[in-house]
Every structure is written in C-alpha cells, then in structure tokens.
N, C-alpha and C. Protein backbone atom coordinates (compact mmCIF):
# COMPACT_ATOMS: atom_id res chain seq x y z
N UNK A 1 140.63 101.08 215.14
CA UNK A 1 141.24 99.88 214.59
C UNK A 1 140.41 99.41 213.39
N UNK A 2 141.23 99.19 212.24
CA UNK A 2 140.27 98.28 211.31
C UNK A 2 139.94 96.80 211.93
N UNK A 3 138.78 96.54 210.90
CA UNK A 3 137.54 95.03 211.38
C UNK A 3 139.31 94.36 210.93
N UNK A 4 140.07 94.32 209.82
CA UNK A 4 140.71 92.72 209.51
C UNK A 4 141.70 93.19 210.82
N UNK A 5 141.99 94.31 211.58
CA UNK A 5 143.26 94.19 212.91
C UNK A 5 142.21 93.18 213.86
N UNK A 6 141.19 93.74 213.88
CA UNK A 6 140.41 92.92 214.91
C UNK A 6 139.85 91.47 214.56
N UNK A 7 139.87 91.17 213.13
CA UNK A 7 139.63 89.84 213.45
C UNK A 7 140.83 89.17 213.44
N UNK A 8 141.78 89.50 213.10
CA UNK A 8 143.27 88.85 213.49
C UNK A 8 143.62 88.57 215.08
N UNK A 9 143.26 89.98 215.43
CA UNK A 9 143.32 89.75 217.05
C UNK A 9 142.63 89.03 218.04
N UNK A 10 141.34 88.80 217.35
CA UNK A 10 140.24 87.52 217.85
C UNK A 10 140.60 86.07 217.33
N UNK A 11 141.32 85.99 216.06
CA UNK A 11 141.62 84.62 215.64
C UNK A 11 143.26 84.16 216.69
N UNK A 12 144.21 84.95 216.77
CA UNK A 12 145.12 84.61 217.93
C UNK A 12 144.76 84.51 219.21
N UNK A 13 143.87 85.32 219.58
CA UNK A 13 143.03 84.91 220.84
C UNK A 13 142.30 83.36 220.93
N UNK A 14 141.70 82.93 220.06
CA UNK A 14 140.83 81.99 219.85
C UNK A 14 142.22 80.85 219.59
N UNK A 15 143.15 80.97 219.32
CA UNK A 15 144.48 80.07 219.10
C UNK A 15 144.93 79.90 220.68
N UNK A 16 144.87 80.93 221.20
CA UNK A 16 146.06 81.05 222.69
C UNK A 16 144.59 80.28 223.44
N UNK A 17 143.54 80.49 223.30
CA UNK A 17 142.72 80.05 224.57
C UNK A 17 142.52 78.46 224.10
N UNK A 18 142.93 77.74 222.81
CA UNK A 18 142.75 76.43 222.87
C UNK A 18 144.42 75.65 223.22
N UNK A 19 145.21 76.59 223.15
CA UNK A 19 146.43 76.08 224.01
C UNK A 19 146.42 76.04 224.90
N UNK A 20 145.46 76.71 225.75
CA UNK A 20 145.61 76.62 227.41
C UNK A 20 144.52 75.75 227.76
N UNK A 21 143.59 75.19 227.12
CA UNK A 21 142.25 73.99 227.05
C UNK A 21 141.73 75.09 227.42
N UNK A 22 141.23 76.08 227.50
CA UNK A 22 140.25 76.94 227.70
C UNK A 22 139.05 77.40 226.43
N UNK A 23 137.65 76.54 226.06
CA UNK A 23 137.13 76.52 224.87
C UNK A 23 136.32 78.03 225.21
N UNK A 24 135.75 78.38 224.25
CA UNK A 24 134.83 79.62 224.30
C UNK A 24 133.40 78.79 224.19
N UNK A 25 132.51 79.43 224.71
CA UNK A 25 130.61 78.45 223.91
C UNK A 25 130.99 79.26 222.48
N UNK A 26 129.30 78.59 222.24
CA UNK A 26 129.43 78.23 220.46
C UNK A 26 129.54 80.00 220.31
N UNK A 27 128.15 80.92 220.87
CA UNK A 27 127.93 81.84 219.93
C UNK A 27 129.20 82.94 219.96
N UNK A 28 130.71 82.33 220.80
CA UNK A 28 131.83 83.46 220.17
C UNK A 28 131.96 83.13 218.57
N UNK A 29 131.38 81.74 218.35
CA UNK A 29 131.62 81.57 216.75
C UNK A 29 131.01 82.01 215.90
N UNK A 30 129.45 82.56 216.49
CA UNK A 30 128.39 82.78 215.36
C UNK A 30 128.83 83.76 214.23
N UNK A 31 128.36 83.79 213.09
CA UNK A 31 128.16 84.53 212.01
C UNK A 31 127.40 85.81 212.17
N UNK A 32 127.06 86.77 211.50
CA UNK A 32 126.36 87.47 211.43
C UNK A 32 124.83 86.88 211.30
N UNK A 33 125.10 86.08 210.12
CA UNK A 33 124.02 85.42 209.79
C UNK A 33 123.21 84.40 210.80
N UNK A 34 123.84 83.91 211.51
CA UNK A 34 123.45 83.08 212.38
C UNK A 34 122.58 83.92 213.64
N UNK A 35 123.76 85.23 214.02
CA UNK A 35 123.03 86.05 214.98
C UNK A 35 121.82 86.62 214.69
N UNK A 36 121.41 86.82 213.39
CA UNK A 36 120.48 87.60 213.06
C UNK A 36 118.84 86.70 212.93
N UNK A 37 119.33 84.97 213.02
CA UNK A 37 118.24 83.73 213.08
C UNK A 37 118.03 83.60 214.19
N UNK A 38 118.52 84.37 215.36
CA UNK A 38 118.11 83.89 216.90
C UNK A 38 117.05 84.95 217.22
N UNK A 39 116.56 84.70 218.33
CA UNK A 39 115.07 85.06 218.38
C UNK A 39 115.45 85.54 219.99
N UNK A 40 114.28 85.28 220.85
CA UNK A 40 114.32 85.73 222.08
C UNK A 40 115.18 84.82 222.53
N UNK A 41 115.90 84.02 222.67
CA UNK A 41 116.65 82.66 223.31
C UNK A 41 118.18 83.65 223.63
N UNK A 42 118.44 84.83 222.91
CA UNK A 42 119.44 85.53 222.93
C UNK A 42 119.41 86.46 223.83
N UNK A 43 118.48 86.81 224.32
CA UNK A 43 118.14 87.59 225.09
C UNK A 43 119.47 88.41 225.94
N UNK A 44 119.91 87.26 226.97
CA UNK A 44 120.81 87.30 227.79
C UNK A 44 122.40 87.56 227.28
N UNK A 45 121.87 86.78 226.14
CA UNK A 45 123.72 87.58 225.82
C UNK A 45 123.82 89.05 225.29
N UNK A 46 122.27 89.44 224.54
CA UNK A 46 122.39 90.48 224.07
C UNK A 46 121.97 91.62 226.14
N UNK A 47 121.44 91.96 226.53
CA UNK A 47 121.91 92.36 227.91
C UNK A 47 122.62 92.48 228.70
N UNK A 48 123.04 91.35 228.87
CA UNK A 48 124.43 91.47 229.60
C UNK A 48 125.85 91.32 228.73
N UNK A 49 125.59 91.75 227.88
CA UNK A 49 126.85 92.18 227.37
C UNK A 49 127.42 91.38 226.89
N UNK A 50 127.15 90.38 226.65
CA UNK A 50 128.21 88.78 226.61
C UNK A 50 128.91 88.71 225.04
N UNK A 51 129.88 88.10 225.15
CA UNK A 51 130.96 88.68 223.68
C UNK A 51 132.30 89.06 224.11
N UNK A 52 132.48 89.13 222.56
CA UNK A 52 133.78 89.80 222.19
C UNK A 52 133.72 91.16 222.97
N UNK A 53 135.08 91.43 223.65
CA UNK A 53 135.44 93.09 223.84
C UNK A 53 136.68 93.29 223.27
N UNK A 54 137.20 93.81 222.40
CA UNK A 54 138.27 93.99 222.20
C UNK A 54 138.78 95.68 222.13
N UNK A 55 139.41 96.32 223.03
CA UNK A 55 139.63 97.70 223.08
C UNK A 55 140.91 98.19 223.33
N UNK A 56 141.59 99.34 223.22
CA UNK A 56 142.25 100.51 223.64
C UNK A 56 142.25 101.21 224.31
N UNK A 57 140.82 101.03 224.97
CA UNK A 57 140.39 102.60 225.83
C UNK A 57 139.89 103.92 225.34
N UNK A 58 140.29 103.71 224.16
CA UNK A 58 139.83 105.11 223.77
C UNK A 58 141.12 105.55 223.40
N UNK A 59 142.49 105.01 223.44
CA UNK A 59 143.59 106.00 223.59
C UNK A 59 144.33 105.66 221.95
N UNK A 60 143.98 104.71 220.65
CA UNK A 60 143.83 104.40 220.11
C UNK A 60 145.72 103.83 219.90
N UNK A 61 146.25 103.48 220.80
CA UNK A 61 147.35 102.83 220.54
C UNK A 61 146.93 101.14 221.15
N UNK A 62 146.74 100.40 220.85
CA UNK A 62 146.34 99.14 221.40
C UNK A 62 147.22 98.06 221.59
N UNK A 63 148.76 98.37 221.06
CA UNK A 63 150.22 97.94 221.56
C UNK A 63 150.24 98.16 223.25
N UNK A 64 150.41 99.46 223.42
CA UNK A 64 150.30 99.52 224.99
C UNK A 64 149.26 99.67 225.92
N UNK A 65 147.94 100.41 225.22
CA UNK A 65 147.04 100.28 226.00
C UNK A 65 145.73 99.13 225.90
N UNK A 66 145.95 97.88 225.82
CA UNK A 66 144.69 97.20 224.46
C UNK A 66 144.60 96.13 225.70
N UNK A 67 143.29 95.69 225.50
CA UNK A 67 142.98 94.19 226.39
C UNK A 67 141.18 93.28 225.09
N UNK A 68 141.92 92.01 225.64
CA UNK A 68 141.07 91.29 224.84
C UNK A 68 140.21 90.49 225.85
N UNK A 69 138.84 90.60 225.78
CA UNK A 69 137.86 90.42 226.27
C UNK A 69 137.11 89.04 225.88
N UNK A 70 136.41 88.02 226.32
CA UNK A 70 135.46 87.63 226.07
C UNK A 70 134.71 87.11 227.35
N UNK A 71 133.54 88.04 227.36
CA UNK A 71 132.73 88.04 228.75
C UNK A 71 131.73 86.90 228.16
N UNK A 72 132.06 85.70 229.42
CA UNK A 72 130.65 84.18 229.25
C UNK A 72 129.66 85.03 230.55
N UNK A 73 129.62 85.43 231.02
CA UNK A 73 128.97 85.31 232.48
C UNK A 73 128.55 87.14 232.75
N UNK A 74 127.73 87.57 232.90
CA UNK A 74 127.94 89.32 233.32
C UNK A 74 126.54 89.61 233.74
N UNK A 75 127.17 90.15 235.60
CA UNK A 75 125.92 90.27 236.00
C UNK A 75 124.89 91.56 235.77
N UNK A 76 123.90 91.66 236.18
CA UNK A 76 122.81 92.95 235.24
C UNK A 76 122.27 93.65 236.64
N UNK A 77 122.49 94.33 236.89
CA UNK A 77 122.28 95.06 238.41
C UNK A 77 120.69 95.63 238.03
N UNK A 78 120.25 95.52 236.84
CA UNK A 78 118.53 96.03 236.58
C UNK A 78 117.54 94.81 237.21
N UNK A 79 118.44 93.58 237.28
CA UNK A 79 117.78 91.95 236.54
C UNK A 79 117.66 91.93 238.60
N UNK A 80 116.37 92.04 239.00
CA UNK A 80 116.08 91.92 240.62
C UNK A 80 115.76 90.61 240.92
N UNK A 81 115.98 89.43 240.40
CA UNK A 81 115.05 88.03 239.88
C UNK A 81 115.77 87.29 240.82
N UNK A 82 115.56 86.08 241.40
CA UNK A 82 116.48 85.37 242.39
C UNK A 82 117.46 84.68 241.81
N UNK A 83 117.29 84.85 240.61
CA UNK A 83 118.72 84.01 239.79
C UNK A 83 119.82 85.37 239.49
N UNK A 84 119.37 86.34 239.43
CA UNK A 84 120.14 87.52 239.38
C UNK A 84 121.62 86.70 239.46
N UNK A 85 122.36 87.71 238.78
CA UNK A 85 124.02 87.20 239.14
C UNK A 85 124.79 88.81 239.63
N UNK A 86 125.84 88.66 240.72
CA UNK A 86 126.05 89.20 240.61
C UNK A 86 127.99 89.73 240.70
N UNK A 87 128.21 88.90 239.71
CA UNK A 87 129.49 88.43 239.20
C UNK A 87 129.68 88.32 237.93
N UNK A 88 131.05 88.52 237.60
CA UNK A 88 131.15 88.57 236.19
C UNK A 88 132.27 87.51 235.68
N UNK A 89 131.94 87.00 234.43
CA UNK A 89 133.45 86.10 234.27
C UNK A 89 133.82 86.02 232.78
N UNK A 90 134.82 86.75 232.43
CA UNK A 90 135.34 87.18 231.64
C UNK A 90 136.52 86.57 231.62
N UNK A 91 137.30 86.09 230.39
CA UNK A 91 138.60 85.32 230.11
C UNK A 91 139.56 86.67 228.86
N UNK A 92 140.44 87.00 230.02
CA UNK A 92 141.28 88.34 229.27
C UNK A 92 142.61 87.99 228.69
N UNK A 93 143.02 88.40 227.79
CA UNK A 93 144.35 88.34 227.41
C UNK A 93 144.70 89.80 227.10
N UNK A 94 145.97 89.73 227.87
CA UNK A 94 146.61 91.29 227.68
C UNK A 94 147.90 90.85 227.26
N UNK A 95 148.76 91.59 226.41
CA UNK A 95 149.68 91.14 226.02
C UNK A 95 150.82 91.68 226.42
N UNK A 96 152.14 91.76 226.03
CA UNK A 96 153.39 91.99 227.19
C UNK A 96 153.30 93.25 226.46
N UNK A 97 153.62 94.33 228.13
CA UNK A 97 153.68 95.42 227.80
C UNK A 97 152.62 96.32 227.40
N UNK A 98 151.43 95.39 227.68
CA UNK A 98 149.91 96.26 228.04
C UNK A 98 149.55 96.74 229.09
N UNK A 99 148.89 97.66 228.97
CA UNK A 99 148.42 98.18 230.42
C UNK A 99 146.99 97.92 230.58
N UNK A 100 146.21 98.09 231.54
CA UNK A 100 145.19 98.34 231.72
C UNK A 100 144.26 99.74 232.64
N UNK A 101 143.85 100.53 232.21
CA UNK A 101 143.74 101.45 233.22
C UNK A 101 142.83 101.00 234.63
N UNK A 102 142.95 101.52 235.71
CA UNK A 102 142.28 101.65 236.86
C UNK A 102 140.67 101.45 236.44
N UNK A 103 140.18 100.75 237.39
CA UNK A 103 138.32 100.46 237.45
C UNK A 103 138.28 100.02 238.48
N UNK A 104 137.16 99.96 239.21
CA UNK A 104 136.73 99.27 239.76
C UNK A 104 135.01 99.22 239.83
N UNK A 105 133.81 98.31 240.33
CA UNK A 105 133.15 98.33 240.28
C UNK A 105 132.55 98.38 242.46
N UNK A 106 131.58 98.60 242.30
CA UNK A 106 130.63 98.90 243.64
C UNK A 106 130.21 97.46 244.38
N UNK A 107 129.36 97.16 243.02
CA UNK A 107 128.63 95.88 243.16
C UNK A 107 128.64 94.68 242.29
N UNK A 108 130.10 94.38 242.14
CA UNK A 108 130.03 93.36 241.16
C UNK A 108 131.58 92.73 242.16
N UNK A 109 131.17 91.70 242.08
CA UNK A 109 132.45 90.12 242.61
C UNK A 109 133.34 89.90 240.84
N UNK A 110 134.68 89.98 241.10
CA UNK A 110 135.47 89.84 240.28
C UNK A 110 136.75 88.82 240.87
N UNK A 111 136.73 87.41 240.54
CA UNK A 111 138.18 86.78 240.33
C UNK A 111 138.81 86.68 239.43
N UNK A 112 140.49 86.67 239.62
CA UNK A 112 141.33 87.54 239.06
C UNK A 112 142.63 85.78 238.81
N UNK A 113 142.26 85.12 237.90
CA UNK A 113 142.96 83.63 237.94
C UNK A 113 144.10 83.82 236.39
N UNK A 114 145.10 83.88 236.57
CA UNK A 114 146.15 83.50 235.85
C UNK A 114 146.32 82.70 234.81
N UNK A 115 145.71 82.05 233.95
CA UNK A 115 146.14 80.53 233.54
C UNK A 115 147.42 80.89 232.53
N UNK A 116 147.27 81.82 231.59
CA UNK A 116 148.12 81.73 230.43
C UNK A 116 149.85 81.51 231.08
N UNK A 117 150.35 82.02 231.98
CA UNK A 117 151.28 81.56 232.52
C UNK A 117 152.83 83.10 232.66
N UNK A 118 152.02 84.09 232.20
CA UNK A 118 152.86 85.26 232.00
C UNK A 118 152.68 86.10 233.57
N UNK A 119 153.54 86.58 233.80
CA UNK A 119 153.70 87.88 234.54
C UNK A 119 152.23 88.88 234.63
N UNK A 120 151.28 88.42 235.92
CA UNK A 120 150.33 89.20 235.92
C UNK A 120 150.63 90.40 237.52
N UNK A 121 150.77 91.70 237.24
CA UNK A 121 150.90 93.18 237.62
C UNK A 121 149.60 93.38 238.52
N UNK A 122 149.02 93.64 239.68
CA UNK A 122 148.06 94.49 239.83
C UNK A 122 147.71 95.27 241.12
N UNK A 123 147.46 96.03 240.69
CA UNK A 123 147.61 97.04 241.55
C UNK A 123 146.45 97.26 242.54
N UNK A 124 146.15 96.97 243.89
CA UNK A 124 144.19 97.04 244.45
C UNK A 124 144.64 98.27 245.28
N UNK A 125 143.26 98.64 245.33
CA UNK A 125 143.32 100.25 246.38
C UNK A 125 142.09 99.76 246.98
N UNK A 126 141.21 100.33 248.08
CA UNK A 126 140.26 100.45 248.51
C UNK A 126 139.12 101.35 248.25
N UNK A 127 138.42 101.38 247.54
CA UNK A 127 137.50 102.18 246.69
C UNK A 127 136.94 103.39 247.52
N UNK A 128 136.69 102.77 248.76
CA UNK A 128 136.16 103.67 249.82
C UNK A 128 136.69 104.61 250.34
C-alpha cells in the first residue's frame, strides 16, 4: 500500500472513532518529529507494540482482506515484573466485507466489544 492510502485510512479511522466518543491518547498523534524527542519515557510503547497497525495480511488486497489496528494496551510475555499485563486492548475497525484470518494466541486474554454498531462475524474453535 502507498504511505498517502494509509494515511487516508488512519485519518477515516481517527473520524469513525470520534463518532463513536472513542478518543485515541496523544502519541497516535505524534509526528515523526515529536517521536524522535522522546527519550526512555517511550519505552513501553516502543515494546509492546503500541500504535498504528494497519494491514492486509500479506495478501495485498486490503478491500477484502485489511483490518485497522490501534493497540493502547499489549501485553509482553518477556516483561516477568508484577505489573506484567497479560492482555491486550486494541480498538479495530474492519470494514464491510473484510475478513480477518484465523489466530489465536496461548497466553494472552482478548475481549471482543462491538461499539461501531455493524454486523460483527466470529468464528471460536478450541485451540487445544
């Protein structure tokens, strides 16, 4: 995908999540420039992953196969500390007629909450 598909697709995202009162924290806003003035205080977002995801899968059609990501919360299965987390919370938008492929995780707690108000599909198996 080109950067201007993807920042289009992050600026309608960032539209649909203040229609639903759902705000993002500040640093989904940061700049480059801004990211590059933070110091160790970033630590945690840079580790656990925290951000924008915006993907395809790999299958490079992102009409049917695409999901939009922004993970606040992601737990670190390295991080043994008593604050450890071990849950993740991510706010997704998939759009009509997206798929998502099959995952699941071992050791990670995932709730699965609706707000935007569309037709949510899903399919659970038992991993085991």
């Amino acid at each position: 995908m080109k950067r201007s598909e993807i920042n289009e697709i992050m600026r309608k995202a960032v539209d649909f999540f203040q229609q639903q009162k759902f705000y993002l924290p500040k640093f989904a806003f940061w700049s480059l420039e801004e990211w590059k003035s933070k110091g160790n205080e970033i630590r945690e977002i840079i580790d656990n992953q925290l951000g924008w995801d915006i993907t395809d899968f790999g299958k490079a059609d992102f009409s049917k196969f695409g999901l939009i990501l922004f993970t606040i919360r992601n737990g670190n299965l390295d991080d043994k500390s008593e604050s450890a987390k071990d849950y993740c919370e991510k706010v997704m938008i998939a759009e009509e007629g997206q798929m998502t492929p099959m995952h699941h995780h071992f050791q990670k707690i995932e709730d699965i909450i609706n707000r935007g108000g569309g037709i949510l599909v899903i399919q659970l198996y038992n991993a085991r």
